[in-house]
C-alpha atoms as a PDB file:
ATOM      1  CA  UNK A   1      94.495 -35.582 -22.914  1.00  0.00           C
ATOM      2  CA  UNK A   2      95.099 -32.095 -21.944  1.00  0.00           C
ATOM      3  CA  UNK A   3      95.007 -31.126 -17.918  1.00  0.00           C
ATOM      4  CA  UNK A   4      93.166 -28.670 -16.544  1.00  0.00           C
ATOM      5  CA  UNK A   5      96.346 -27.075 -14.779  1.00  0.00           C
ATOM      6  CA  UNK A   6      97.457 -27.009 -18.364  1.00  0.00           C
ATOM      7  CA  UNK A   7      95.019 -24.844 -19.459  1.00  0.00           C
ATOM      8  CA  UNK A   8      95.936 -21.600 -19.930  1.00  0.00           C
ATOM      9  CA  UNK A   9      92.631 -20.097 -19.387  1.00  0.00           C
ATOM     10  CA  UNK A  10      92.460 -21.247 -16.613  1.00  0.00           C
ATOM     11  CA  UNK A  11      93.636 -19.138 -12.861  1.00  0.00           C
ATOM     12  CA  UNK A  12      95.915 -20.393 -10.862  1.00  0.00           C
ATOM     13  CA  UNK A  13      95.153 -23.005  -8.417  1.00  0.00           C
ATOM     14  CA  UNK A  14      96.054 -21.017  -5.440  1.00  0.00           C
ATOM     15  CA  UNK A  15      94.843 -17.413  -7.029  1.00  0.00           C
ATOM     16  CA  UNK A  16      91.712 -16.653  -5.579  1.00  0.00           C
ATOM     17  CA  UNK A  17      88.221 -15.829  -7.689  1.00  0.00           C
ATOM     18  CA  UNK A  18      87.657 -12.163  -8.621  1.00  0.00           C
ATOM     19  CA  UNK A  19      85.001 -10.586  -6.169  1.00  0.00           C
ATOM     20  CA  UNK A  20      82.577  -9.316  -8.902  1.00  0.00           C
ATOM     21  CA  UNK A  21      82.514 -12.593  -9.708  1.00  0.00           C
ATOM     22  CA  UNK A  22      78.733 -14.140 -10.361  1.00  0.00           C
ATOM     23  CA  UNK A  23      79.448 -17.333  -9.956  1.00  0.00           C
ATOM     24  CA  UNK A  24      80.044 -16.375  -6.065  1.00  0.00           C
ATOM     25  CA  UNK A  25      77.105 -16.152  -3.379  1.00  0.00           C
ATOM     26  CA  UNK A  26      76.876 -12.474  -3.714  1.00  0.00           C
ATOM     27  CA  UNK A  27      76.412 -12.169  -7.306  1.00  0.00           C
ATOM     28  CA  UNK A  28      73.641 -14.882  -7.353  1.00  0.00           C
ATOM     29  CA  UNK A  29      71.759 -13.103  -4.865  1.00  0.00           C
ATOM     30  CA  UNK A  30      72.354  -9.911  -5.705  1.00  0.00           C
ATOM     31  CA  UNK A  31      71.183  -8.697  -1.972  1.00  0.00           C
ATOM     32  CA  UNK A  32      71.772  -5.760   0.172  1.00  0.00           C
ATOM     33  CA  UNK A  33      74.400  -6.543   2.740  1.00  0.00           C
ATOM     34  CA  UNK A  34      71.217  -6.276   6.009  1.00  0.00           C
ATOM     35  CA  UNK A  35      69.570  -8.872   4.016  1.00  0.00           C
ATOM     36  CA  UNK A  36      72.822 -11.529   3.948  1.00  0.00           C
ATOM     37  CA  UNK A  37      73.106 -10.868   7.405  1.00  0.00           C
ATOM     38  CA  UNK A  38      69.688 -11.410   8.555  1.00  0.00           C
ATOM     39  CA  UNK A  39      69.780 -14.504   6.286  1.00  0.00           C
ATOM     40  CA  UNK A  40      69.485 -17.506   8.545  1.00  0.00           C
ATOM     41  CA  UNK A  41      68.816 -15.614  11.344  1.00  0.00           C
ATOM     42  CA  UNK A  42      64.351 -15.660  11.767  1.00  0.00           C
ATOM     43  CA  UNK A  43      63.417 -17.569   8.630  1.00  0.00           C
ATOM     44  CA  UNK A  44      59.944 -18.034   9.512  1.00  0.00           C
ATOM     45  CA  UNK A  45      59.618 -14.244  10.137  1.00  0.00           C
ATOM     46  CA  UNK A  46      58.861 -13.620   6.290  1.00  0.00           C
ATOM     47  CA  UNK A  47      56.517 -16.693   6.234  1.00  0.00           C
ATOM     48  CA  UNK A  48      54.093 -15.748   9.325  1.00  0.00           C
ATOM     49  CA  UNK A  49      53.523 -12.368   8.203  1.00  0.00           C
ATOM     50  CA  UNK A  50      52.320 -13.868   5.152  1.00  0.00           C
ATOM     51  CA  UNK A  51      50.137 -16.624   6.587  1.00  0.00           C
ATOM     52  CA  UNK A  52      48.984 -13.487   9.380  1.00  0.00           C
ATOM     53  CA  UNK A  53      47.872 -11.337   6.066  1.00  0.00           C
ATOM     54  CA  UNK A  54      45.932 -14.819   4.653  1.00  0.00           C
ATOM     55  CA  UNK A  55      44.432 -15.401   7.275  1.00  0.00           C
ATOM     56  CA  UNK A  56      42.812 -11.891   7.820  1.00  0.00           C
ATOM     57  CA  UNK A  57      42.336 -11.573   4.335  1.00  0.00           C
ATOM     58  CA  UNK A  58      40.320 -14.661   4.560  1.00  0.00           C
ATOM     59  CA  UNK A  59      38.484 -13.294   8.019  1.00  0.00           C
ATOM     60  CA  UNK A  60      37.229 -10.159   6.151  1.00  0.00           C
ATOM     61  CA  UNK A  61      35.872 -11.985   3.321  1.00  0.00           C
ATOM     62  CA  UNK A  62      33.965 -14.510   5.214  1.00  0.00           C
ATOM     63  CA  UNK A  63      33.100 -11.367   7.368  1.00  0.00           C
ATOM     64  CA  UNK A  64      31.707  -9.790   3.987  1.00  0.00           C
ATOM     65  CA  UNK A  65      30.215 -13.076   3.000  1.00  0.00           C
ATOM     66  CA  UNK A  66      27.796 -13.289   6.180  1.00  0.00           C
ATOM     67  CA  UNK A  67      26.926  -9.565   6.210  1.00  0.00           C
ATOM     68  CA  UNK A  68      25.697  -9.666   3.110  1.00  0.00           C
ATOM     69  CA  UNK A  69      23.729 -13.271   3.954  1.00  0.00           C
ATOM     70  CA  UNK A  70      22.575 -10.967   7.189  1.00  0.00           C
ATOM     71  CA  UNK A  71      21.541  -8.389   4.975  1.00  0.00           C
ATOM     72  CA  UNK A  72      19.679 -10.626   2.238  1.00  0.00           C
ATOM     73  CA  UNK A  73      17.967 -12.528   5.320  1.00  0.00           C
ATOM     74  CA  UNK A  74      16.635  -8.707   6.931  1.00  0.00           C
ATOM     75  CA  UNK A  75      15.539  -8.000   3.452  1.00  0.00           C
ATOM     76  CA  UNK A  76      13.473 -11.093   2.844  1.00  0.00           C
ATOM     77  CA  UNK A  77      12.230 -10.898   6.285  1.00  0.00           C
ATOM     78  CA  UNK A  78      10.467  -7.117   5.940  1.00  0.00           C
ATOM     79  CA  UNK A  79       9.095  -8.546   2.774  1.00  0.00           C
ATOM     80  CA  UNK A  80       7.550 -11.420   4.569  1.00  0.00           C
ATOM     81  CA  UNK A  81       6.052  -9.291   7.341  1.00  0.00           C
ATOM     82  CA  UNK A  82       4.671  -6.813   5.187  1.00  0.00           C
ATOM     83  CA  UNK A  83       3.379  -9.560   2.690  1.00  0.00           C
ATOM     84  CA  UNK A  84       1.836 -11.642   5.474  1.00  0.00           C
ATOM     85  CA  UNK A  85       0.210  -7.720   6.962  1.00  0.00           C
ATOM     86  CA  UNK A  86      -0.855  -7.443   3.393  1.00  0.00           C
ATOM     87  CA  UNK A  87      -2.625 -10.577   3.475  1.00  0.00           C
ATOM     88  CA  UNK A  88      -4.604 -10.704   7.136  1.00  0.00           C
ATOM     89  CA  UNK A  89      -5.837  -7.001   6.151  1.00  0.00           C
ATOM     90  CA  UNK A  90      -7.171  -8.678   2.790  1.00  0.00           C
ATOM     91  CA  UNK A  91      -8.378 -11.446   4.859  1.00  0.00           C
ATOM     92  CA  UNK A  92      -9.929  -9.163   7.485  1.00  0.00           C
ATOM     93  CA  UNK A  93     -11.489  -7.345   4.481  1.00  0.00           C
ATOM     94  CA  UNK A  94     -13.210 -10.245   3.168  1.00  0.00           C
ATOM     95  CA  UNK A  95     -14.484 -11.152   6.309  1.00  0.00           C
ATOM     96  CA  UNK A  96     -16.391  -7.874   6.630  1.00  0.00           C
ATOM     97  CA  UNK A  97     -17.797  -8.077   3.048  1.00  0.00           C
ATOM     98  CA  UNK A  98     -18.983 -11.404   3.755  1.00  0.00           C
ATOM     99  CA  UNK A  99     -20.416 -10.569   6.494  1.00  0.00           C
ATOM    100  CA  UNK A 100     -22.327  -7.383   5.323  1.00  0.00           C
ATOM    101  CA  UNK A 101     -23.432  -9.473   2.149  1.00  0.00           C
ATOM    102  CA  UNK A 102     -24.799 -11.930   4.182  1.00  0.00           C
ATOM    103  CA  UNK A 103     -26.585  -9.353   6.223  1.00  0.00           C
ATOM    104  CA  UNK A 104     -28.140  -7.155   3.611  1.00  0.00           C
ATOM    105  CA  UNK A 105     -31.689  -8.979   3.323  1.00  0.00           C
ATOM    106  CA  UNK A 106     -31.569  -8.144   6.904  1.00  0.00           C
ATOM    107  CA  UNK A 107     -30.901  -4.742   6.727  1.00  0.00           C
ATOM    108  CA  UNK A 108     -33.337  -4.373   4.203  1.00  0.00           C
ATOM    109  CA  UNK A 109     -36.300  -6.141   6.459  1.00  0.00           C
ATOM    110  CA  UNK A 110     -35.546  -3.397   8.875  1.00  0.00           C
ATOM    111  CA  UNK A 111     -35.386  -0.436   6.599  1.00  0.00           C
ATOM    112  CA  UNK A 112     -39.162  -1.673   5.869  1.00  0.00           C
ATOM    113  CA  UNK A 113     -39.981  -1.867   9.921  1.00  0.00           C
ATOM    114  CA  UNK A 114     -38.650   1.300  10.861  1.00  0.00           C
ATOM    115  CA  UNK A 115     -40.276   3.499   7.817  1.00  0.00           C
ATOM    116  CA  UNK A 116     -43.563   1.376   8.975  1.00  0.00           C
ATOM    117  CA  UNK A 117     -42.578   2.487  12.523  1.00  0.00           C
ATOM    118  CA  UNK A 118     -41.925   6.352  11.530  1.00  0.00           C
ATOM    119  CA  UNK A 119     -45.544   6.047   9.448  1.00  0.00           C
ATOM    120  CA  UNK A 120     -47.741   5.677  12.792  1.00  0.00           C
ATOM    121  CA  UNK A 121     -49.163   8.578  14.624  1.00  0.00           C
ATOM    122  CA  UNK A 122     -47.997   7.671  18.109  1.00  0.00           C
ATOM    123  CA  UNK A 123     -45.277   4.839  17.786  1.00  0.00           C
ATOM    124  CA  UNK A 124     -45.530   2.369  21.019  1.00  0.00           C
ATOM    125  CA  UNK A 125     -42.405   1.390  23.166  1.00  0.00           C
ATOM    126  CA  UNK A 126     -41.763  -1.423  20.728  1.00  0.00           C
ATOM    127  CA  UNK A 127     -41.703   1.329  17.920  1.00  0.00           C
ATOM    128  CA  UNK A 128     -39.528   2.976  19.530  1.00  0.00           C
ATOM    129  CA  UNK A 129     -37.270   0.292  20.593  1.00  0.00           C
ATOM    130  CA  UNK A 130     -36.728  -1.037  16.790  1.00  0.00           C
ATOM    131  CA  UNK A 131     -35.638   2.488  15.614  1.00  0.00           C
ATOM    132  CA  UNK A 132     -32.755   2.304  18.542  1.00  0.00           C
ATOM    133  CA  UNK A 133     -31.892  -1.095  17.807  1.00  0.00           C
ATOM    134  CA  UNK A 134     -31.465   0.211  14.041  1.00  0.00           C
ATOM    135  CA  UNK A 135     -29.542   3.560  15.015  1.00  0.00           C
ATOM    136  CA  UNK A 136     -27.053   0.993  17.027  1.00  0.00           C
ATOM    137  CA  UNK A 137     -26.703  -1.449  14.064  1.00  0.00           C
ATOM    138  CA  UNK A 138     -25.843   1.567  11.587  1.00  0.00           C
ATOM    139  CA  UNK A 139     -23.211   2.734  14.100  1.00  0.00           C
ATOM    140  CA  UNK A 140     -21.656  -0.506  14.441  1.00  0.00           C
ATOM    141  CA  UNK A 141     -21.504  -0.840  10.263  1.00  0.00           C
ATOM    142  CA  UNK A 142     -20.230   2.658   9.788  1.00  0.00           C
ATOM    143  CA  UNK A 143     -17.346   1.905  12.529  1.00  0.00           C
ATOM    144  CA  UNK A 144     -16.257  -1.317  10.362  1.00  0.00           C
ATOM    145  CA  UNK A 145     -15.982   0.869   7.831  1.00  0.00           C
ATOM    146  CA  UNK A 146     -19.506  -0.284   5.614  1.00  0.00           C
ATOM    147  CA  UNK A 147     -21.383   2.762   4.468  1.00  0.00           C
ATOM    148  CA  UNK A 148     -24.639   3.296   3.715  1.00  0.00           C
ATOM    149  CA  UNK A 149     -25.890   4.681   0.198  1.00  0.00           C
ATOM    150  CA  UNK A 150     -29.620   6.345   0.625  1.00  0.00           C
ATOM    151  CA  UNK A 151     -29.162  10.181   0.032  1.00  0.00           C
ATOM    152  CA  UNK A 152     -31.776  12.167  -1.932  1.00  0.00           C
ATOM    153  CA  UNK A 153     -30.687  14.875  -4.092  1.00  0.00           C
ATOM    154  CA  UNK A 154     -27.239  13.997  -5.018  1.00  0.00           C
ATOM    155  CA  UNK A 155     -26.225  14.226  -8.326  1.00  0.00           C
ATOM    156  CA  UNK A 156     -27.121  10.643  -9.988  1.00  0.00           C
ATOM    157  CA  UNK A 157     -23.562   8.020 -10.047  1.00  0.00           C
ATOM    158  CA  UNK A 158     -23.815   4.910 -12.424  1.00  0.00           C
ATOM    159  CA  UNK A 159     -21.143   3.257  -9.956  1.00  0.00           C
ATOM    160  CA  UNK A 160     -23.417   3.825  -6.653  1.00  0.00           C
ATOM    161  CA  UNK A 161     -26.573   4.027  -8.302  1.00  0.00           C
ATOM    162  CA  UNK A 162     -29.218   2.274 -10.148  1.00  0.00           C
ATOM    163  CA  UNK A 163     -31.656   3.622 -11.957  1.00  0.00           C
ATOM    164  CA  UNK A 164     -34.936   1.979 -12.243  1.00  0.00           C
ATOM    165  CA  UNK A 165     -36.973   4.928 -13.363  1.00  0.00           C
ATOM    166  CA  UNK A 166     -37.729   8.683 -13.941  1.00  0.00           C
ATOM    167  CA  UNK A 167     -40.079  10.522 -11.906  1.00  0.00           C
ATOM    168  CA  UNK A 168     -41.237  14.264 -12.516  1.00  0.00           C
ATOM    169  CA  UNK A 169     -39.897  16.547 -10.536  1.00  0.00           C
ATOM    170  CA  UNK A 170     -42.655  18.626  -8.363  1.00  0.00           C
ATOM    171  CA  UNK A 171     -42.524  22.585  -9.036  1.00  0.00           C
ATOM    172  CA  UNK A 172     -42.499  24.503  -5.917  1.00  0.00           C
ATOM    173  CA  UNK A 173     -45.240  25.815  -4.825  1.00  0.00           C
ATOM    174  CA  UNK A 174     -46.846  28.756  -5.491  1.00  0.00           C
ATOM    175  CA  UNK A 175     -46.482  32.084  -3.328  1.00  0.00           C
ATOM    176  CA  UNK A 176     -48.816  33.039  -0.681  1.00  0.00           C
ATOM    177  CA  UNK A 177     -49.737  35.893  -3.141  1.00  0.00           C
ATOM    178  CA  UNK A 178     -51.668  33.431  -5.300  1.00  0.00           C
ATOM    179  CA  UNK A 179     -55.032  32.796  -3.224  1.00  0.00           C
ATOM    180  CA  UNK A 180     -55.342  36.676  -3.183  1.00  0.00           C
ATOM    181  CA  UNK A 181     -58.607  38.180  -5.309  1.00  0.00           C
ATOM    182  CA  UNK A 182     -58.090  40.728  -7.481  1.00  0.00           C
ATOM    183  CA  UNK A 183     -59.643  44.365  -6.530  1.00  0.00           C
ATOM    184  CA  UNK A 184     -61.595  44.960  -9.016  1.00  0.00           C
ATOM    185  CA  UNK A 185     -63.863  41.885  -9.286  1.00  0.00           C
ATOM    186  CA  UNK A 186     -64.049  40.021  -5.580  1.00  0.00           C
ATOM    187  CA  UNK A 187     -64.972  37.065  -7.085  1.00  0.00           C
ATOM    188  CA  UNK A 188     -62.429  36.887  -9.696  1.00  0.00           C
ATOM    189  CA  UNK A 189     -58.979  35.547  -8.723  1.00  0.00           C
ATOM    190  CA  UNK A 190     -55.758  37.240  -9.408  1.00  0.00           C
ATOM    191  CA  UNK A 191     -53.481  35.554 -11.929  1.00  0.00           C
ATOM    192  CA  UNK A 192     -51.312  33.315 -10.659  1.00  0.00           C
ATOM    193  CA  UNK A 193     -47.610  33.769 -11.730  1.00  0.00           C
ATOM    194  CA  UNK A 194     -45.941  30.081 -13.235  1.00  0.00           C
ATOM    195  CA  UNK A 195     -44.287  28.605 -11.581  1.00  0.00           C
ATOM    196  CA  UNK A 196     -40.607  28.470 -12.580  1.00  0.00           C
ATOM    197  CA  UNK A 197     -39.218  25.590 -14.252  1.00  0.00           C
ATOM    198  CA  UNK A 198     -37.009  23.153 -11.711  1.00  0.00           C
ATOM    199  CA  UNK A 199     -33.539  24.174 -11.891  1.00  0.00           C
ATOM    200  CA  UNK A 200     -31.318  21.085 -14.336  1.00  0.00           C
ATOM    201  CA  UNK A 201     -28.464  19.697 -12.248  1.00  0.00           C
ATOM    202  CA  UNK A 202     -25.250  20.511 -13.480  1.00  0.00           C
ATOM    203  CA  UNK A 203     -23.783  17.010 -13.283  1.00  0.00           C
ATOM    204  CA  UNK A 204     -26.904  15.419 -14.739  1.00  0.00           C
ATOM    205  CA  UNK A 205     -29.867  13.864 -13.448  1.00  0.00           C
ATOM    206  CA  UNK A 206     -30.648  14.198  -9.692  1.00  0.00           C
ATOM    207  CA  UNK A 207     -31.755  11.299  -7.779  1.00  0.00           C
ATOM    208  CA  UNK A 208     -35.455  11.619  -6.167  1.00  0.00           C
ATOM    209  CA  UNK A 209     -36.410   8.853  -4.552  1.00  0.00           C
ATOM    210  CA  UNK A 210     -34.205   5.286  -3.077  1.00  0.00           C
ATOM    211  CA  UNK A 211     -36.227   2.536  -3.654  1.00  0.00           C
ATOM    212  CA  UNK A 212     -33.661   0.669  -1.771  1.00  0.00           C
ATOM    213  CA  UNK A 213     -30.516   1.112   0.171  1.00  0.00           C
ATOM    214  CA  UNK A 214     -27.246   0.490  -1.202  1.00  0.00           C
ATOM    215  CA  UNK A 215     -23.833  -0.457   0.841  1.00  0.00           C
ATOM    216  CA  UNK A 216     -20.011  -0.155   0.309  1.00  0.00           C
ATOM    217  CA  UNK A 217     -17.359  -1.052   1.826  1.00  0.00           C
ATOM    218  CA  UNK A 218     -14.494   1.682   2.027  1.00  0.00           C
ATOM    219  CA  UNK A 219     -14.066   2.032  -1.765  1.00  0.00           C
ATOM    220  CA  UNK A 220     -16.019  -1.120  -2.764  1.00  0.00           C
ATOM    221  CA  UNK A 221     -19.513  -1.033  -3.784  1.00  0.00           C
ATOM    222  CA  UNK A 222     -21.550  -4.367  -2.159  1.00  0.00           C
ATOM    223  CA  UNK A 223     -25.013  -2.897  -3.442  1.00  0.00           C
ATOM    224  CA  UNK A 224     -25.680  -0.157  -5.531  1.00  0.00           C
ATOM    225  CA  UNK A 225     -28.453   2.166  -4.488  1.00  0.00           C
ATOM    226  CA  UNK A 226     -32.086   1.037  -6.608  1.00  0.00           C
ATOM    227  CA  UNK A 227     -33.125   4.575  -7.263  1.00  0.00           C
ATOM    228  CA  UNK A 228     -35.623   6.872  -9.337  1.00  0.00           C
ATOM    229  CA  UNK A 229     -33.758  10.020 -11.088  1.00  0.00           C
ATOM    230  CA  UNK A 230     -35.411  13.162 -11.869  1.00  0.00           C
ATOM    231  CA  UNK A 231     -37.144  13.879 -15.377  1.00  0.00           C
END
């Protein structure tokens, strides 16, 4: 069995190890010479400045996190308020087209009173009182925003309007000049010029006569108007 000391590879026992060495400490670490001699010296230095830059890493992503929950929440939360403003106008508009539906055989017993009212010679106080009472009732309607739909001479509108029949339309009437005589023969009447032809709307027929009133409400048509068009 051969010795160790008889090895010739092998360095003297009492010759010390070369210093570029690697099996020494300084060729295993391979560190700058600040480092070896800090080594030792604040070994939870290294470890707190990591656990300091977790720990605020995990701050500003919980700090994300909730912002953008806060920001989600604010979103969902104008939605809701203009849904639910949405929703009582809607409601508030139903009301009032309930209400107006409920009152149009109403309206439509006073429209008969108050053109039997404007029919008499001399109206009475009570005459007089029903066409106030229906001025104040219009007001209130138009201020809710419900319109009336009784004008004469407006060009004839299938949406607002319907037609239940033609009536002629009246020429105008003739000039003064007309009932002159003619100087020759006293007795003898001049010739009357004709009478021109009524003028054709434009837009089509022309509405004459309401046979009853029609409503809306803003943009919404309760009632059309029951109306006669010109022929």
């Amino acid at each position: 069995m051969t010795h160790q000391a008889d090895d010739p590879r092998s360095p003297p026992a009492d010759e010390p190890a070369p210093a570029g060495d690697d099996n020494g400490p300084t060729g295993q670490l391979d560190l700058p010479i600040d480092a070896l001699l800090d080594w030792g010296t604040e070994p939870t230095r290294s470890e707190a400045e990591l656990d300091a830059k977790a720990a605020e890493a995990l701050v500003a992503a919980e700090r994300d996190e909730y912002l953008g929950a806060l920001q989600r929440l604010q979103a969902d939360f104008d939605n809701f308020r203009k849904r639910s403003m949405r929703q009582q106008t809607d409601l508030l508009e139903r009301a009032s087209e309930g209400l107006c539906v409920r009152l149009l055989p109403v309206l439509d017993a006073l429209d008969l009173a108050t053109a039997h009212v404007r029919s008499q010679a001399e109206p009475s106080d009570s005459d007089k009182a029903l066409e106030q009472i229906d001025s104040l009732l219009r007001d209130v309607l138009a201020r809710e925003g419900i319109e009336r739909i009784d004008a004469v001479g407006v060009a004839f509108d299938p949406t607002i309007h319907d037609a239940v029949g033609t009536l002629p339309v009246e020429p105008p009437a003739p000039p003064a000049a007309a009932h002159a005589t003619s100087r020759g023969d006293p007795a003898k009447p001049a010739k009357v010029p004709k009478a021109p032809k009524a003028a054709a709307h434009d837009d089509g027929p022309v509405v004459v006569q309401v046979m009853r009133a029609g409503y809306q409400l803003k943009s919404k048509v309760l009632r059309p108007a029951m109306v006669f068009v010109g022929a």
